[in-house]
C-alpha atoms as a PDB file:
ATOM      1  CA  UNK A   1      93.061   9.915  -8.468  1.00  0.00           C
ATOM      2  CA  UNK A   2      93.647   7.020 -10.786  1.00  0.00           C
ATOM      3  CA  UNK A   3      90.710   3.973 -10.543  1.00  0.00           C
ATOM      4  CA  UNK A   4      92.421   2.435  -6.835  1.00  0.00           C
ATOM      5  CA  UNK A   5      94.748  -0.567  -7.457  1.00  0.00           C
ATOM      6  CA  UNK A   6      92.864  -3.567  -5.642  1.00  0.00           C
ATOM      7  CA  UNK A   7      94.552  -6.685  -3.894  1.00  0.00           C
ATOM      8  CA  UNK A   8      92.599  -9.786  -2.902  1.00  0.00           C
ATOM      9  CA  UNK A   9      93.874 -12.191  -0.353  1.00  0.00           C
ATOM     10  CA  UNK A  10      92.660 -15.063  -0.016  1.00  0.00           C
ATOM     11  CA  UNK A  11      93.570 -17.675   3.256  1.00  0.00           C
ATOM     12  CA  UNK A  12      93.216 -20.771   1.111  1.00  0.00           C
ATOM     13  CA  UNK A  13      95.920 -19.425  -1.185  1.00  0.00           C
ATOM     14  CA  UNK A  14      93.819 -17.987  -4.397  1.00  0.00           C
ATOM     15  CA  UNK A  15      93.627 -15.876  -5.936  1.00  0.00           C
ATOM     16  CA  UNK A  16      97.148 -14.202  -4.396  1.00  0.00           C
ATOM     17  CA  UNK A  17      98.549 -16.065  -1.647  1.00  0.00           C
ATOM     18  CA  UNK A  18      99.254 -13.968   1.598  1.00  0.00           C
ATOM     19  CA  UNK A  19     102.691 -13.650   1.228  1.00  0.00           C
ATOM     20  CA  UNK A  20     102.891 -13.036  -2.511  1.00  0.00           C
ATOM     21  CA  UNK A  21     100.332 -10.098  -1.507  1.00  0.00           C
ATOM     22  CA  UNK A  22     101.909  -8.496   1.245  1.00  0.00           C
ATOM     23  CA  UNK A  23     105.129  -8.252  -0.859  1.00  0.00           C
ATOM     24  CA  UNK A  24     102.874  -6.406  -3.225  1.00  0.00           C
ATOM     25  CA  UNK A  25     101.523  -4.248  -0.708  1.00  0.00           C
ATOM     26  CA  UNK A  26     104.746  -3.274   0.548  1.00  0.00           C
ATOM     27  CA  UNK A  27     105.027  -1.218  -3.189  1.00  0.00           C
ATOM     28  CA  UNK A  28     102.517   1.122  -1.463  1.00  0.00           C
ATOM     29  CA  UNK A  29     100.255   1.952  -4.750  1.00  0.00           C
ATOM     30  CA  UNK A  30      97.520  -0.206  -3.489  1.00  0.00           C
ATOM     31  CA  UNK A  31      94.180   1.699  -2.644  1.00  0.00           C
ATOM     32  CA  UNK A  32      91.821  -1.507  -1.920  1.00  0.00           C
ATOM     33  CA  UNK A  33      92.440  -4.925  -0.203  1.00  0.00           C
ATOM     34  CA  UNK A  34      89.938  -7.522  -0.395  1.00  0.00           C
ATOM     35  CA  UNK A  35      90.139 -10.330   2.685  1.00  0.00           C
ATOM     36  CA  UNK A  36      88.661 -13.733   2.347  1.00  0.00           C
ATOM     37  CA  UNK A  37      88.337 -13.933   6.140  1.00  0.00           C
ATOM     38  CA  UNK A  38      89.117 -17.131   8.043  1.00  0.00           C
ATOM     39  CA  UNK A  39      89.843 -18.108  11.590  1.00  0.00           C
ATOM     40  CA  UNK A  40      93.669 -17.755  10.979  1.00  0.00           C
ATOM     41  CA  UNK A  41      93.953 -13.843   9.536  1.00  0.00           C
ATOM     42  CA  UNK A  42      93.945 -11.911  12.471  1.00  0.00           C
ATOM     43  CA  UNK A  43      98.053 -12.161  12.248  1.00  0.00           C
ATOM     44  CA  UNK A  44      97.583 -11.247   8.358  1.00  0.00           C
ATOM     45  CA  UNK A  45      94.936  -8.198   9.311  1.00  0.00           C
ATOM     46  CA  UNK A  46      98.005  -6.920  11.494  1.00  0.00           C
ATOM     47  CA  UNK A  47     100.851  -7.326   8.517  1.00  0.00           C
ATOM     48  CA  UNK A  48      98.925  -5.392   6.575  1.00  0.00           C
ATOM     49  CA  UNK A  49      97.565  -2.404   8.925  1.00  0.00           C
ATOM     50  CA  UNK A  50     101.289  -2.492  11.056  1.00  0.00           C
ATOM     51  CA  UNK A  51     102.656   0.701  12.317  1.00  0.00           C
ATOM     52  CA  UNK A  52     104.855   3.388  10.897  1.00  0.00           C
ATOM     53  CA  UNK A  53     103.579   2.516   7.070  1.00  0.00           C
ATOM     54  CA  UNK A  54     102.230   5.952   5.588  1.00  0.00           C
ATOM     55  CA  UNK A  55      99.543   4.572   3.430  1.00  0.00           C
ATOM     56  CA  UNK A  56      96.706   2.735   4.877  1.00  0.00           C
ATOM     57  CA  UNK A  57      94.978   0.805   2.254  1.00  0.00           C
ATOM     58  CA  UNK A  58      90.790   0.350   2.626  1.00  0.00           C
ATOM     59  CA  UNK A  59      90.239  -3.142   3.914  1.00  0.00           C
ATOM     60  CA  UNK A  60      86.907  -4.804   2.781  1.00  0.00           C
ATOM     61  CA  UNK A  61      86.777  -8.689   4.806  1.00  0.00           C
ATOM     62  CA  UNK A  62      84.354 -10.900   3.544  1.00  0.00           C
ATOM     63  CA  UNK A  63      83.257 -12.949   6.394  1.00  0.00           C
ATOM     64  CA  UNK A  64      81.119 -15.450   7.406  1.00  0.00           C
ATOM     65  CA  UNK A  65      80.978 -14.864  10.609  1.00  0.00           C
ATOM     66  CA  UNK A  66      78.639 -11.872  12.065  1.00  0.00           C
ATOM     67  CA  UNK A  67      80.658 -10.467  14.364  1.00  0.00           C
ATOM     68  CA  UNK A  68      83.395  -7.227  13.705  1.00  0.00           C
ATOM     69  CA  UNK A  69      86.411  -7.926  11.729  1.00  0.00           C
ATOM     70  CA  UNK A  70      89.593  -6.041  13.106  1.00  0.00           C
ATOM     71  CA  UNK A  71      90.895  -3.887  11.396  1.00  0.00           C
ATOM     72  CA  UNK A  72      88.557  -4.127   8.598  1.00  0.00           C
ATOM     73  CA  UNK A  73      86.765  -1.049   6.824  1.00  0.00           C
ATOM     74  CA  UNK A  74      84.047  -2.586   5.546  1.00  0.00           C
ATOM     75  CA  UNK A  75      82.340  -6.583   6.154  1.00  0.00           C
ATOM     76  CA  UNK A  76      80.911  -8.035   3.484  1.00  0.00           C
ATOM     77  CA  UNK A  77      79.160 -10.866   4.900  1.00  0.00           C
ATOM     78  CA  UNK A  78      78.628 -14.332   3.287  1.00  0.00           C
ATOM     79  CA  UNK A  79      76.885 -15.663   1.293  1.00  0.00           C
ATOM     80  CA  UNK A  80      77.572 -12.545  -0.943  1.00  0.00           C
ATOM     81  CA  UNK A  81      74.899 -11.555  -3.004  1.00  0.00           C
ATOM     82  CA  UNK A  82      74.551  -9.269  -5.881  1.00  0.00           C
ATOM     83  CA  UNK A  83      72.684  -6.217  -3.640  1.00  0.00           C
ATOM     84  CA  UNK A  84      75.377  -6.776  -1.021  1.00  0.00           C
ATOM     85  CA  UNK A  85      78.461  -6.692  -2.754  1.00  0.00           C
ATOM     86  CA  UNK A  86      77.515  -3.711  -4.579  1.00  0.00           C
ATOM     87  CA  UNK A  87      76.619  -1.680  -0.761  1.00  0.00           C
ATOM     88  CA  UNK A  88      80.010  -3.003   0.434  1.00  0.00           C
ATOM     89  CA  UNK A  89      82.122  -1.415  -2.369  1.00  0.00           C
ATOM     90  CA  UNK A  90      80.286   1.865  -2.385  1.00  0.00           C
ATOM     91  CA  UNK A  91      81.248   2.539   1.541  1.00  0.00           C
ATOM     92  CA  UNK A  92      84.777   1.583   0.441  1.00  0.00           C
ATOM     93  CA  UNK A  93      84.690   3.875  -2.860  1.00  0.00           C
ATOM     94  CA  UNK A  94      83.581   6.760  -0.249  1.00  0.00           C
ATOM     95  CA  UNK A  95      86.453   6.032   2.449  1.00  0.00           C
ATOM     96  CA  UNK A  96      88.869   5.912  -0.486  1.00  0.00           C
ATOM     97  CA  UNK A  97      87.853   9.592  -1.481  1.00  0.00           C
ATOM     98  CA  UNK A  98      87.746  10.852   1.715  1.00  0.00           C
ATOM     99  CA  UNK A  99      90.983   9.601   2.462  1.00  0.00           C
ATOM    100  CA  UNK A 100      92.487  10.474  -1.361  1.00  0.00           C
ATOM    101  CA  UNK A 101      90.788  13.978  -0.449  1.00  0.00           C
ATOM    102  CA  UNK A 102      92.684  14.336   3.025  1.00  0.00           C
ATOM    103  CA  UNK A 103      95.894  13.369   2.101  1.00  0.00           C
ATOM    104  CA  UNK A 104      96.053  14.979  -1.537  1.00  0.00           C
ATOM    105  CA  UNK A 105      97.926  17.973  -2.162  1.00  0.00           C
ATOM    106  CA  UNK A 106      97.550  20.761  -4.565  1.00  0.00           C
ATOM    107  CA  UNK A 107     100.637  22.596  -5.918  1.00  0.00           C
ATOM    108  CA  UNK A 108     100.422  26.734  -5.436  1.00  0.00           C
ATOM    109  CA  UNK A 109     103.611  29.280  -5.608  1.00  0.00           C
ATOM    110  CA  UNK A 110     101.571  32.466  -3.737  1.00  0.00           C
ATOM    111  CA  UNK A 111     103.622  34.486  -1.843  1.00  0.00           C
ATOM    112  CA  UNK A 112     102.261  35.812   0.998  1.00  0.00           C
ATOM    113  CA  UNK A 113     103.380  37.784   4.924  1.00  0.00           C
ATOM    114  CA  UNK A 114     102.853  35.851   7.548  1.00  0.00           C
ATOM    115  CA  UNK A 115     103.146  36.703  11.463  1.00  0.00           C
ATOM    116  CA  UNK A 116     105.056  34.800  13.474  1.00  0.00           C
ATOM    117  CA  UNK A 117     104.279  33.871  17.264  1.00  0.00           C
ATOM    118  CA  UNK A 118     106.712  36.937  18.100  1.00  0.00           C
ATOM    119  CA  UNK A 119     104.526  38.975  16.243  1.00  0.00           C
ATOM    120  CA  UNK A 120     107.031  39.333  13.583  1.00  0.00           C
ATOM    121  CA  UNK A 121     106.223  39.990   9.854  1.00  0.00           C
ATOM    122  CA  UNK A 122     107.750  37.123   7.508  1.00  0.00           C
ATOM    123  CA  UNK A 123     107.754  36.256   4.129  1.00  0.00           C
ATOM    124  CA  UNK A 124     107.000  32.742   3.128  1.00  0.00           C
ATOM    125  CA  UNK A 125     105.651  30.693  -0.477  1.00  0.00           C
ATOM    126  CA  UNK A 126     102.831  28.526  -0.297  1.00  0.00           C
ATOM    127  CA  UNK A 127     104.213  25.312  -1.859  1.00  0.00           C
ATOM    128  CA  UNK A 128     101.415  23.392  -1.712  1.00  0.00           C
ATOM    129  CA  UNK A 129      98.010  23.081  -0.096  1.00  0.00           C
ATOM    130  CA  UNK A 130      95.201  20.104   1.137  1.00  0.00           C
ATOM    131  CA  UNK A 131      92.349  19.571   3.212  1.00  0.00           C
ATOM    132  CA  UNK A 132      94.411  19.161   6.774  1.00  0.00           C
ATOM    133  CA  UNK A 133      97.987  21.380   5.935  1.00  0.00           C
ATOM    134  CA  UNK A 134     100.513  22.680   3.436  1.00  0.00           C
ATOM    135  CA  UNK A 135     104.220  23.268   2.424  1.00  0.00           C
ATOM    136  CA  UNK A 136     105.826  26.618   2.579  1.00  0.00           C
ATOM    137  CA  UNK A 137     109.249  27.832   1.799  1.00  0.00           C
ATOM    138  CA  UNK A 138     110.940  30.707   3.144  1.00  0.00           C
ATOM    139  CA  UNK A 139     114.737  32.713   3.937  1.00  0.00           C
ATOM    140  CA  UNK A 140     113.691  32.080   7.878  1.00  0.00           C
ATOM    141  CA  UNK A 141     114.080  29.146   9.754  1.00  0.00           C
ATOM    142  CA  UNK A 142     111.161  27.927  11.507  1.00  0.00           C
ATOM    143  CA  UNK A 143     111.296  24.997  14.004  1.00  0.00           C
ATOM    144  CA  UNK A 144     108.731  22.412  14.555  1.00  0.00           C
ATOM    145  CA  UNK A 145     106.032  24.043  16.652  1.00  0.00           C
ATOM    146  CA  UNK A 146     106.352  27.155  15.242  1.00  0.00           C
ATOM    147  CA  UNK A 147     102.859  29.436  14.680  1.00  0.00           C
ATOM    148  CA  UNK A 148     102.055  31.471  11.638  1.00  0.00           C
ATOM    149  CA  UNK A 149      98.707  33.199  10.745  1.00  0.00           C
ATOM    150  CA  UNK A 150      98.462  35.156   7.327  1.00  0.00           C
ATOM    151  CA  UNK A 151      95.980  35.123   4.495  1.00  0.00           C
ATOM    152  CA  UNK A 152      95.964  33.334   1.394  1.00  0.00           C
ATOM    153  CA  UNK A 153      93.716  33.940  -1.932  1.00  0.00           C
ATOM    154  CA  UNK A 154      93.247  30.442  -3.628  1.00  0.00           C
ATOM    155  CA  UNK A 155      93.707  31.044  -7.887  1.00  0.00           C
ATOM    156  CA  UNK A 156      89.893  31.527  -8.744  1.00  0.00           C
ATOM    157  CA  UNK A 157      89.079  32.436  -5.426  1.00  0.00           C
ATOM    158  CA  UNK A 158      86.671  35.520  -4.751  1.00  0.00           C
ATOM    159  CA  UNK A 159      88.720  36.751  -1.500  1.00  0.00           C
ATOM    160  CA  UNK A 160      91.773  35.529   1.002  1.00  0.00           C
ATOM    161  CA  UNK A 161      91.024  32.910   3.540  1.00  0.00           C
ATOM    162  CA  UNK A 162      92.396  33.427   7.039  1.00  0.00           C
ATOM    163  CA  UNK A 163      94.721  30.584   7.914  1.00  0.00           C
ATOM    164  CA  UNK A 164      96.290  29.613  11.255  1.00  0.00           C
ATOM    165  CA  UNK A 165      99.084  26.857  10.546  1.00  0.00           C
ATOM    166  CA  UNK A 166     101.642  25.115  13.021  1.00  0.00           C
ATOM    167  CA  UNK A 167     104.887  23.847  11.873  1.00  0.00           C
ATOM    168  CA  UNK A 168     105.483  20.114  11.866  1.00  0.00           C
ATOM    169  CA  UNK A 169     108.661  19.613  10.401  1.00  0.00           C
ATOM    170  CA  UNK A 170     111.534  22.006   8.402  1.00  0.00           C
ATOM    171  CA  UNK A 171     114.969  21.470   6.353  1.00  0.00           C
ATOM    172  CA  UNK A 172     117.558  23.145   6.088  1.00  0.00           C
ATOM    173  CA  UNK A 173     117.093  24.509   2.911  1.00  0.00           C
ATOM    174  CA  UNK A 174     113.868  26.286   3.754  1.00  0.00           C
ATOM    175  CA  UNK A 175     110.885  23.988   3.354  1.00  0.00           C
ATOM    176  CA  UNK A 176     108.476  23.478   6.192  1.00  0.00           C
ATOM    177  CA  UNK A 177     105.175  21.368   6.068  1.00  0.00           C
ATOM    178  CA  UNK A 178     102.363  23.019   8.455  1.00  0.00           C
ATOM    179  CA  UNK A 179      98.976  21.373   9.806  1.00  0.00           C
ATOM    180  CA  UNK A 180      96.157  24.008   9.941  1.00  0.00           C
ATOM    181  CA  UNK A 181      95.054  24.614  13.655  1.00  0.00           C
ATOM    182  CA  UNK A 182      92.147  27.328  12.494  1.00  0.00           C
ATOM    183  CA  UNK A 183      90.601  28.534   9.639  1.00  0.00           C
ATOM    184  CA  UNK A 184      87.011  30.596  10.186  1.00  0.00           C
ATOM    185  CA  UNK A 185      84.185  28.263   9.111  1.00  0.00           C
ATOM    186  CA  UNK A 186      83.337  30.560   6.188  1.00  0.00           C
ATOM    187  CA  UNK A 187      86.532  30.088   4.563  1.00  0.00           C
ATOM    188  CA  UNK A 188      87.573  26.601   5.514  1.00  0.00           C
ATOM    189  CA  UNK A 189      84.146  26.395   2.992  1.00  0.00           C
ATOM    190  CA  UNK A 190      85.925  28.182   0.169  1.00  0.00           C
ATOM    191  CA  UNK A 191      89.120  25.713   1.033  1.00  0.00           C
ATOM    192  CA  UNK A 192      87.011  22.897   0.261  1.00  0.00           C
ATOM    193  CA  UNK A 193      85.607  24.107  -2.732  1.00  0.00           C
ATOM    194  CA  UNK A 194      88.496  24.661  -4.392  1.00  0.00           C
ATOM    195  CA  UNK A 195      90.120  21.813  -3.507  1.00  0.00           C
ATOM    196  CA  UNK A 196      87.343  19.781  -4.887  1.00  0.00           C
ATOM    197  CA  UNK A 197      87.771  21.795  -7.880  1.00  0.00           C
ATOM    198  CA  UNK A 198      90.879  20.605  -8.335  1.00  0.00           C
ATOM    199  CA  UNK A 199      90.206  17.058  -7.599  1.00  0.00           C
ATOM    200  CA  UNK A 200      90.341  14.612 -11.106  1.00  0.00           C
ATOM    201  CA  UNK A 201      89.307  11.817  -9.796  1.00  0.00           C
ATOM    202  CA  UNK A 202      88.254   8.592 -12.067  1.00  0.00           C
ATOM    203  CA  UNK A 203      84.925   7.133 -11.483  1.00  0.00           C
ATOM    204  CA  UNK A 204      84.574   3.578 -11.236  1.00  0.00           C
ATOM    205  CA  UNK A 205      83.451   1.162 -14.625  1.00  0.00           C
ATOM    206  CA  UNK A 206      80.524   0.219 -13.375  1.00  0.00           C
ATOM    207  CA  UNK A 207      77.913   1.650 -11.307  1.00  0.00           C
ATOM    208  CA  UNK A 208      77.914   1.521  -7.381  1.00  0.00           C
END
């Protein structure tokens, strides 16, 4: 994880008017919006966090006002002060990793049998992996819903972790992308490990 692109938006049109920022937005490779927050941005708050888009930006609103902001992450409250800015990006530095962390995937080509919900032996390849699913590939079709349960041992890993997976979606050509509906506490432990392992992530210039 690259140092998060940030956008500011301001209502009184600086530093980025709304408009000019939203179009931005819409490239989907920013990480962290800053909202001057006025009276009028409730209808911008709801541009920005509208349905169907796949990547959610952190929203910090700096406010005047002490009440919630919707759809806003983190309030900074006015006036701003040196102590308060720097607690306000640290909670959005941690949502940013958790989210990076959640959504990240790690690529992996380990074969391994799986059983079906028939009970049936299958061969699949572990595409990729992350902290809530993973891609497979494999000669069978599988349709959305589908169970499998097998064992996987993570490159570095002491032993196999026991994986339960569901099927979300499939192709034609043999890719399927799985959520994971169990994985014994023990090694859902060794999942995280690794995959924080295998996290580069930048840390910011300066000290939050």
């Amino acid at each position: 994880m690259t140092w998060p692109a940030c956008t500011e938006i301001s209502q009184r049109g600086w530093p980025l008017p709304p408009q000019l920022a939203l179009d931005h937005l819409s490239a989907g490779s920013t990480d962290l919006i800053i909202v001057d927050w006025e009276d009028d941005s409730v209808d911008l708050m709801q541009r920005i966090q509208k349905p169907g888009s796949c990547h959610k930006p952190t929203v910090v609103a700096v406010s005047s006002q002490d009440l919630p902001v919707p759809g806003a992450h983190v309030v900074l409250r006015k006036p701003v002060t040196e102590a308060s800015g720097a607690m306000s990006l640290k909670a959005a530095y941690t949502r940013m990793l958790y989210d990076y962390r959640r959504h990240a995937r790690y690529a992996l080509m380990s074969s391994v049998r799986a059983i079906d919900g028939n009970e049936q032996s299958v061969d699949v390849i572990i595409t990729n992996i992350g902290d809530g699913g993973m891609g497979l590939s494999s000669k069978e079709e599988f349709a959305i819903g589908d169970v499998l349960r097998f064992r996987l041992l993570l490159p570095g890993t002491a032993r196999p972790i026991y994986i339960e997976a569901r099927v979300q979606w499939s192709r034609d050509y043999g890719a399927a992308g799985c959520e994971f509906l169990r994985i014994p506490p023990v090694d859902l432990n060794i999942l995280h490990d690794w995959l924080k392992s295998k996290a580069q992530i930048k840390k910011p210039l300066v000290q939050i």
